[in-house]
PDB file of N, CA and C in Angstrom:
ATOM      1  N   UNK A   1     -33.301  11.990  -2.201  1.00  0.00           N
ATOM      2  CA  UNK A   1     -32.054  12.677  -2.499  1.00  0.00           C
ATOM      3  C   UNK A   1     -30.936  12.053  -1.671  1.00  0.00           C
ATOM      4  N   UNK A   2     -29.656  11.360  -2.176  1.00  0.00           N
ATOM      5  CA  UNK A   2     -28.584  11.505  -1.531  1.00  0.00           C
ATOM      6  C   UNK A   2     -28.230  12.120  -0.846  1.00  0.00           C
ATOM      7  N   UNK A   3     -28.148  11.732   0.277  1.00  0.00           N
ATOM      8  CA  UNK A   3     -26.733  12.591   1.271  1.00  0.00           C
ATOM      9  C   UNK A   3     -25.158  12.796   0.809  1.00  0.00           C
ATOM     10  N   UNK A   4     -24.874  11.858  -0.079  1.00  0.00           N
ATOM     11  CA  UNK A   4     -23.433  11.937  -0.791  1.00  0.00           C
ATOM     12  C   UNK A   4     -23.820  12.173  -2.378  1.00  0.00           C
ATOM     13  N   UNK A   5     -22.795  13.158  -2.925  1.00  0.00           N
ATOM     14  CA  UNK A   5     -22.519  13.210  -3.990  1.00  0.00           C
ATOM     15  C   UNK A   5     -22.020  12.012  -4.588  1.00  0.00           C
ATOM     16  N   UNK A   6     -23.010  11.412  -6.388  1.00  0.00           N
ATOM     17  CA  UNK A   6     -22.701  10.058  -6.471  1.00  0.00           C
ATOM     18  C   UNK A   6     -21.262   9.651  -6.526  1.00  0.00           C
ATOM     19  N   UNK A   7     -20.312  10.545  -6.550  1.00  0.00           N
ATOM     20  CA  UNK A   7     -18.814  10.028  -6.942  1.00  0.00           C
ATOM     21  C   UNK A   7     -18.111  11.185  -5.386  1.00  0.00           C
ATOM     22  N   UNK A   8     -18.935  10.320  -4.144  1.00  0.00           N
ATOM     23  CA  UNK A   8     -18.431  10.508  -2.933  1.00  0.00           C
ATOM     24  C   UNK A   8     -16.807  10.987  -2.414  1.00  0.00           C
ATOM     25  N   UNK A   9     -15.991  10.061  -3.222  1.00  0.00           N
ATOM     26  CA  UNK A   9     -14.726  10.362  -3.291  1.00  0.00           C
ATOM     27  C   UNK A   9     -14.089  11.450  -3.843  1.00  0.00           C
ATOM     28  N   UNK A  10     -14.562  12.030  -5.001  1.00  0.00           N
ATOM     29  CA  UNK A  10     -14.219  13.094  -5.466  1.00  0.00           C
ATOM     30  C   UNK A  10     -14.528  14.180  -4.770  1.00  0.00           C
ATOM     31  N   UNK A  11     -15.869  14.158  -4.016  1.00  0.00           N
ATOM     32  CA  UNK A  11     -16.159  14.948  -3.081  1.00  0.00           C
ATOM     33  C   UNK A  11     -15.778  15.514  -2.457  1.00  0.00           C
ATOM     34  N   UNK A  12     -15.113  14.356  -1.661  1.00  0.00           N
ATOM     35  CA  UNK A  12     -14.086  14.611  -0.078  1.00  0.00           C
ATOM     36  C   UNK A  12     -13.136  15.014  -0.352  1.00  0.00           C
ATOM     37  N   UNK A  13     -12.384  14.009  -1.633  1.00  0.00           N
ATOM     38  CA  UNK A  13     -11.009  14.693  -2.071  1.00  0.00           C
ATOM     39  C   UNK A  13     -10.925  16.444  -2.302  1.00  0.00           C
ATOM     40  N   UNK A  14     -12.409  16.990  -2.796  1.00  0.00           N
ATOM     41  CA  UNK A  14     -12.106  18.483  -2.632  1.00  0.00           C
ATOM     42  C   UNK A  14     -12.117  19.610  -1.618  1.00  0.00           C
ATOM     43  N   UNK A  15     -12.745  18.063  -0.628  1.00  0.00           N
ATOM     44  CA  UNK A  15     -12.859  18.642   0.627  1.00  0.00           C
ATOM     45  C   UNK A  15     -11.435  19.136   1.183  1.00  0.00           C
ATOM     46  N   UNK A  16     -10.441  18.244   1.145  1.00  0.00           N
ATOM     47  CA  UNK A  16      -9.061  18.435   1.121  1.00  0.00           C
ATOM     48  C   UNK A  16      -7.877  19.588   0.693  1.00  0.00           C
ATOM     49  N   UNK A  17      -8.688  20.106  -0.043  1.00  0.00           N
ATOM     50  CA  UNK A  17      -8.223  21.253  -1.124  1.00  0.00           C
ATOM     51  C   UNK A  17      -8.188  22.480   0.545  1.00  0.00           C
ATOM     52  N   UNK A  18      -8.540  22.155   1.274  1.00  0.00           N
ATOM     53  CA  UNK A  18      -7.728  23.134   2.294  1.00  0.00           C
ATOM     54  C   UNK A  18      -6.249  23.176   2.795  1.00  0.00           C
ATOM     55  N   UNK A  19      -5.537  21.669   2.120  1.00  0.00           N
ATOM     56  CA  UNK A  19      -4.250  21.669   2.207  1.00  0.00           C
ATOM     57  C   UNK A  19      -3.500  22.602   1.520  1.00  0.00           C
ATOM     58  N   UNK A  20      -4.441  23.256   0.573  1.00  0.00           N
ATOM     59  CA  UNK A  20      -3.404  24.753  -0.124  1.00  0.00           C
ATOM     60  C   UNK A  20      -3.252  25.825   1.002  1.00  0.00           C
ATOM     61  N   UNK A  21      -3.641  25.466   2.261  1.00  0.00           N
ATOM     62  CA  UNK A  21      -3.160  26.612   3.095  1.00  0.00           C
ATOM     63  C   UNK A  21      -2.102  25.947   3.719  1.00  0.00           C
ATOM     64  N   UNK A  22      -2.064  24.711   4.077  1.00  0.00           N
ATOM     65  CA  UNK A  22      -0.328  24.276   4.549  1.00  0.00           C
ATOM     66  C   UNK A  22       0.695  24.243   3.535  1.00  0.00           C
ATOM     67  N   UNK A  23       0.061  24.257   2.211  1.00  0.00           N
ATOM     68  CA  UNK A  23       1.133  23.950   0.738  1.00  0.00           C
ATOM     69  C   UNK A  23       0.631  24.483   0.035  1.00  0.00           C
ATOM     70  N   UNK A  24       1.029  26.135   0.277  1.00  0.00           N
ATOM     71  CA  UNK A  24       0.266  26.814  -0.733  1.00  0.00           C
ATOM     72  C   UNK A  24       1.114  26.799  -2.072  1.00  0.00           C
ATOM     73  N   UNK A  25       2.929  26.590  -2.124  1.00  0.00           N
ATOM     74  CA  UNK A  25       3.465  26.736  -3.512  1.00  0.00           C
ATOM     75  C   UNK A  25       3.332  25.092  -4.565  1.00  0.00           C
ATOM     76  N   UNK A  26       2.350  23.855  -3.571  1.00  0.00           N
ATOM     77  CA  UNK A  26       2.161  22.354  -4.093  1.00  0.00           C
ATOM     78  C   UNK A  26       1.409  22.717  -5.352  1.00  0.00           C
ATOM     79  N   UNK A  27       1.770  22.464  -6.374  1.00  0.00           N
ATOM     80  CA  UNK A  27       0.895  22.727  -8.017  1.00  0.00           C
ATOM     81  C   UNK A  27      -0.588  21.881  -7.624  1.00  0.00           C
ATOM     82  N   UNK A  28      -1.485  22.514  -8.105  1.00  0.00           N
ATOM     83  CA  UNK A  28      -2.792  21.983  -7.670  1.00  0.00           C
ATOM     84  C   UNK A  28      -3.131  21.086  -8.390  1.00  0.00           C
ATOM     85  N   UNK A  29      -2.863  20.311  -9.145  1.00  0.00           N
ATOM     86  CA  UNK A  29      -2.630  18.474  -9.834  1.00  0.00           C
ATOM     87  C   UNK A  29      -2.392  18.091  -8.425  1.00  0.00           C
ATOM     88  N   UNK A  30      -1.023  18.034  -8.433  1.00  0.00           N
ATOM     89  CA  UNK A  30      -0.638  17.468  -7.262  1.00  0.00           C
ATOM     90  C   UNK A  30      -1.062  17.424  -5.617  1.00  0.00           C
ATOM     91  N   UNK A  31      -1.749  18.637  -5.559  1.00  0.00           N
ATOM     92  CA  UNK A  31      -2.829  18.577  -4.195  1.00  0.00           C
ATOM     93  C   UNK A  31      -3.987  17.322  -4.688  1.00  0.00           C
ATOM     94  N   UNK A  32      -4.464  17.822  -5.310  1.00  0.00           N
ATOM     95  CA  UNK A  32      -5.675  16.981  -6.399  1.00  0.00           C
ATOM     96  C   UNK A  32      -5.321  15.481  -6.185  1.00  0.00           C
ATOM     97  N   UNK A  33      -4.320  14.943  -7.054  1.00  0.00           N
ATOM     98  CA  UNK A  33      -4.238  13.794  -6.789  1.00  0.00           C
ATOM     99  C   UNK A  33      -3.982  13.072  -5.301  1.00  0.00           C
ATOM    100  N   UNK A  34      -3.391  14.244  -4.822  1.00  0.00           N
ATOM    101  CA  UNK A  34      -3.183  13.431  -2.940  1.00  0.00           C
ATOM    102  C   UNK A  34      -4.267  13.655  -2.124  1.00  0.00           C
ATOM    103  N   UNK A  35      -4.794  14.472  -2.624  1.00  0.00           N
ATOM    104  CA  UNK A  35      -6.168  14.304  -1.684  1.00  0.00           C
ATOM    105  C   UNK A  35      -6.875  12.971  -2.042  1.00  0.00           C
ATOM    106  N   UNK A  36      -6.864  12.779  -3.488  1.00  0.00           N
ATOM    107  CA  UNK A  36      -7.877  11.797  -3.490  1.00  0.00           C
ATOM    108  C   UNK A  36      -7.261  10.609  -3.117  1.00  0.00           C
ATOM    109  N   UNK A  37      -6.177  10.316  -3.653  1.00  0.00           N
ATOM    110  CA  UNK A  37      -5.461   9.206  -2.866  1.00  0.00           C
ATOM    111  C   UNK A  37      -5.562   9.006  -1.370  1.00  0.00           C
ATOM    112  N   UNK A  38      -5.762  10.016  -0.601  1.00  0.00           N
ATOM    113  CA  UNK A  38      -5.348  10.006   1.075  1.00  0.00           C
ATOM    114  C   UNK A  38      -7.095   9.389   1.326  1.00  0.00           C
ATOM    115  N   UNK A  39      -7.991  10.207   0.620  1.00  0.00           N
ATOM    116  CA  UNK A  39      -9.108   9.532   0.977  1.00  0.00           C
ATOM    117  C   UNK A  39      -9.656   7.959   0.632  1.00  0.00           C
ATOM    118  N   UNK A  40      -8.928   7.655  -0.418  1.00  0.00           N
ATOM    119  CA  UNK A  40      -9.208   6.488  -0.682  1.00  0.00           C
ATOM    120  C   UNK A  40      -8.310   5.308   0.509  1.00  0.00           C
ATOM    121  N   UNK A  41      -7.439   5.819   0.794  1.00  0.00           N
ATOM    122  CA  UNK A  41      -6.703   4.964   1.601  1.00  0.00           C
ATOM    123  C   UNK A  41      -7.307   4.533   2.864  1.00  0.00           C
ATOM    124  N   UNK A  42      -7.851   6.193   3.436  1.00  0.00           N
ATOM    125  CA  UNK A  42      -8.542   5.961   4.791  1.00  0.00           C
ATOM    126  C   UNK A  42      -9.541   5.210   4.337  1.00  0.00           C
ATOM    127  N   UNK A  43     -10.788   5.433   3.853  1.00  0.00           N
ATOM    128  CA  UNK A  43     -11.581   4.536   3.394  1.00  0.00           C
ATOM    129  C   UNK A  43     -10.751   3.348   3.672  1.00  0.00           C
ATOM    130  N   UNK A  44      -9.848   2.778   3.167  1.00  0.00           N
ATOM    131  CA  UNK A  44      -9.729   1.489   3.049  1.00  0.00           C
ATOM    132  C   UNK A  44      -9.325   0.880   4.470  1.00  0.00           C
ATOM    133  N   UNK A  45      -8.208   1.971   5.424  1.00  0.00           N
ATOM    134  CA  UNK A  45      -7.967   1.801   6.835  1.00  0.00           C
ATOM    135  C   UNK A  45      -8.673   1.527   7.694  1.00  0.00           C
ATOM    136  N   UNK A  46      -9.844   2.724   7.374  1.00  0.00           N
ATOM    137  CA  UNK A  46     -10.905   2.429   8.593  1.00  0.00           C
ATOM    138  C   UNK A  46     -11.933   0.829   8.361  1.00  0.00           C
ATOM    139  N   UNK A  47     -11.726   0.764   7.245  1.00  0.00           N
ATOM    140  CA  UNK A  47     -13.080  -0.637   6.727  1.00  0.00           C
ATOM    141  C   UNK A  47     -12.038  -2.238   7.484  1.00  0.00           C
ATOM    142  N   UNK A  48     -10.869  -1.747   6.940  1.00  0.00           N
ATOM    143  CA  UNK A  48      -9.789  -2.931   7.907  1.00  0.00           C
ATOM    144  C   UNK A  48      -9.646  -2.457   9.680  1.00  0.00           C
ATOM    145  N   UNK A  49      -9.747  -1.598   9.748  1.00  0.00           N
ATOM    146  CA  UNK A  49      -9.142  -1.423  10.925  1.00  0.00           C
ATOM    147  C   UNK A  49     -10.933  -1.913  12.134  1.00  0.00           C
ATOM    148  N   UNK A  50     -12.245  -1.491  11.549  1.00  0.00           N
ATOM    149  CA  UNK A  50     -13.588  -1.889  11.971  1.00  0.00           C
ATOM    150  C   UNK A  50     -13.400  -3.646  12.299  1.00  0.00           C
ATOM    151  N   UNK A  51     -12.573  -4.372  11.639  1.00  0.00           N
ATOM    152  CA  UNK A  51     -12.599  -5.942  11.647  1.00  0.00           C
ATOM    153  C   UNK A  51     -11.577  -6.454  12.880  1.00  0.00           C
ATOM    154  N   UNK A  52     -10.665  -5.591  13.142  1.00  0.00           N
ATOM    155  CA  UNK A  52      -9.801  -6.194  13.883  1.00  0.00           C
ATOM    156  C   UNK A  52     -10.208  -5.769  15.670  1.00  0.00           C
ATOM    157  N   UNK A  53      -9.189  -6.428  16.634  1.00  0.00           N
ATOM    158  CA  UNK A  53     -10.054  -6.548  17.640  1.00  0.00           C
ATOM    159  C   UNK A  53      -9.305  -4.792  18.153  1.00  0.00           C
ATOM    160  N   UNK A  54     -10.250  -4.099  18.893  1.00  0.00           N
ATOM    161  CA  UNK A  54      -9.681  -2.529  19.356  1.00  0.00           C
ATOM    162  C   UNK A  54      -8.130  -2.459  19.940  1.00  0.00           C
ATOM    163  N   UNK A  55      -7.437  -3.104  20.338  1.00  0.00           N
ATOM    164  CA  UNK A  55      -5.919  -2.867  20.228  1.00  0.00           C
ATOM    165  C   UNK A  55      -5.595  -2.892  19.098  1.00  0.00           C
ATOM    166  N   UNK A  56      -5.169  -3.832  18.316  1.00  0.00           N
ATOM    167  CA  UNK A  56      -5.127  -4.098  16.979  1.00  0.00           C
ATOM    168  C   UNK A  56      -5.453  -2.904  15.405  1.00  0.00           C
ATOM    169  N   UNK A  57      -6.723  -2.144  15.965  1.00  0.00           N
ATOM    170  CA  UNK A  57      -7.545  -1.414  15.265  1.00  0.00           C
ATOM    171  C   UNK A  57      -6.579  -0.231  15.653  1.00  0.00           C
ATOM    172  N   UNK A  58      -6.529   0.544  17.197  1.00  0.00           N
ATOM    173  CA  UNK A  58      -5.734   1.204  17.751  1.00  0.00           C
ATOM    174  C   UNK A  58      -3.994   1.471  16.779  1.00  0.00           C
ATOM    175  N   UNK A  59      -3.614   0.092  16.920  1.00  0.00           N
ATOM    176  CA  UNK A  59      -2.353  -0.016  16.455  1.00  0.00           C
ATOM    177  C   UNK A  59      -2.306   0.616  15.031  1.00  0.00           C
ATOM    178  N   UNK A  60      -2.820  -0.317  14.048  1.00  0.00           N
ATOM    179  CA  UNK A  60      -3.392   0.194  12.619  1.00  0.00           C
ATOM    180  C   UNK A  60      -3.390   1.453  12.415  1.00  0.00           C
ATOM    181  N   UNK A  61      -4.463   2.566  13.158  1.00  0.00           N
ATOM    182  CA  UNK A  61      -4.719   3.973  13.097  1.00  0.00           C
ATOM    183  C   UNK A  61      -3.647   4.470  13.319  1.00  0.00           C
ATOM    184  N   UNK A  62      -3.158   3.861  14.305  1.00  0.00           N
ATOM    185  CA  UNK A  62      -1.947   4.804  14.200  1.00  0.00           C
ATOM    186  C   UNK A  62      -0.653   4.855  13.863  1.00  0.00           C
ATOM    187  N   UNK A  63      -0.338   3.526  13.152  1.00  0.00           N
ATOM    188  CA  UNK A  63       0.427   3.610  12.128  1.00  0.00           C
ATOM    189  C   UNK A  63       0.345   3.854  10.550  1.00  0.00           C
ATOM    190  N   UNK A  64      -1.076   4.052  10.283  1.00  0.00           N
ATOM    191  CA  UNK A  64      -1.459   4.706   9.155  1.00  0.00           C
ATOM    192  C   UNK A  64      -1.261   6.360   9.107  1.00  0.00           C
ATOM    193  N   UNK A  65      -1.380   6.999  10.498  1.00  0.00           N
ATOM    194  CA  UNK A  65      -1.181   8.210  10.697  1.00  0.00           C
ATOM    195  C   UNK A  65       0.259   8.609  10.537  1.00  0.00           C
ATOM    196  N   UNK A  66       1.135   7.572  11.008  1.00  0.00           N
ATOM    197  CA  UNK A  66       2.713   8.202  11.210  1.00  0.00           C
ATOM    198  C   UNK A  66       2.929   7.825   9.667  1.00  0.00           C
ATOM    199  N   UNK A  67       2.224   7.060   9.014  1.00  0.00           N
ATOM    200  CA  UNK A  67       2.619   6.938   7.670  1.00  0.00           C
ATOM    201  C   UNK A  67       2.548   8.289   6.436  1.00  0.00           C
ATOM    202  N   UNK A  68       1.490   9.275   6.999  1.00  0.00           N
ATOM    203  CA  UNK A  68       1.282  10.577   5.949  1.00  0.00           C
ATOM    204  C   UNK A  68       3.017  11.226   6.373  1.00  0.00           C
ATOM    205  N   UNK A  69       2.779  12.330   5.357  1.00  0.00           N
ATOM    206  CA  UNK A  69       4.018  13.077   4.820  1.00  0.00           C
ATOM    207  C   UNK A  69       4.005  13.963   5.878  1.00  0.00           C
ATOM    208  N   UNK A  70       4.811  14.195   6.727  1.00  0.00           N
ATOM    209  CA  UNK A  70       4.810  15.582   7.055  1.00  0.00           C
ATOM    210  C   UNK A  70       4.678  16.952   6.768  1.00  0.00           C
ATOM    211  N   UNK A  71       5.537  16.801   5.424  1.00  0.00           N
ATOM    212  CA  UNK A  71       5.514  18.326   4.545  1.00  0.00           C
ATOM    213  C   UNK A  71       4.612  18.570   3.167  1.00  0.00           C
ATOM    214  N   UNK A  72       3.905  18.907   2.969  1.00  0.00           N
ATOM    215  CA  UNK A  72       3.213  18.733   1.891  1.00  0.00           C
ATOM    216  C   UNK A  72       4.113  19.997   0.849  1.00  0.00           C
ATOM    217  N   UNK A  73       4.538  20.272   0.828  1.00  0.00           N
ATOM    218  CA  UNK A  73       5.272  21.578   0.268  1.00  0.00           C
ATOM    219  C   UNK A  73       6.309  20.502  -1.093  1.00  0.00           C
ATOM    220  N   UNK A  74       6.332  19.226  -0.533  1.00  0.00           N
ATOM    221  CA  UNK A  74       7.428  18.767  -1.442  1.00  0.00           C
ATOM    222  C   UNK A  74       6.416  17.839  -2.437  1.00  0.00           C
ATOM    223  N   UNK A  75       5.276  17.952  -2.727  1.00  0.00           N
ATOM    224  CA  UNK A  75       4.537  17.364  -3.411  1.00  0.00           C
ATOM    225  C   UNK A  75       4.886  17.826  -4.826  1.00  0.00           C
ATOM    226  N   UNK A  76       5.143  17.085  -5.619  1.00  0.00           N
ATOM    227  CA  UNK A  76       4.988  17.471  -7.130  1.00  0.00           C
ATOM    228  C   UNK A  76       4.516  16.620  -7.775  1.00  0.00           C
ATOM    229  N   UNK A  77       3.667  16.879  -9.371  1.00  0.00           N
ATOM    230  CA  UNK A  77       3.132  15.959  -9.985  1.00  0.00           C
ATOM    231  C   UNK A  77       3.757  15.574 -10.718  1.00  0.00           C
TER     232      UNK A  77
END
């Protein structure tokens, strides 16, 4: 048996669906699609950020972080 559900991403992305408590009036499309987007991205951050040397990696993380939205309230689909 898997430890991940085969479409892993969709998974997590609903894992996300707790952002309706910071954005509870965000239409739930639009949670939906940013969750899954946000997870696909990290996925992609952390797999680049594993290659580079730990300053570098450091730097990355945390300009991927100042890169999310602050407000999720202004999400629309």
């Amino acid at each position: 048996m898997a430890l991940w559900p085969r479409n892993s991403g969709a998974y997590l992305a609903g894992l996300l669906e707790a952002l309706r408590r910071i954005a509870p009036n965000a239409p739930s499309p639009a949670l939906a699609w940013f969750s899954q987007l946000v997870m696909t991205l990290i996925a992609a951050t952390v797999r680049h950020a594993i290659a580079l040397e730990p300053k570098q990696a450091t730097r990355m993380l945390t300009l991927f972080k100042r890169m999310l939205p602050k407000n999720l309230s202004k999400l629309e689909m």
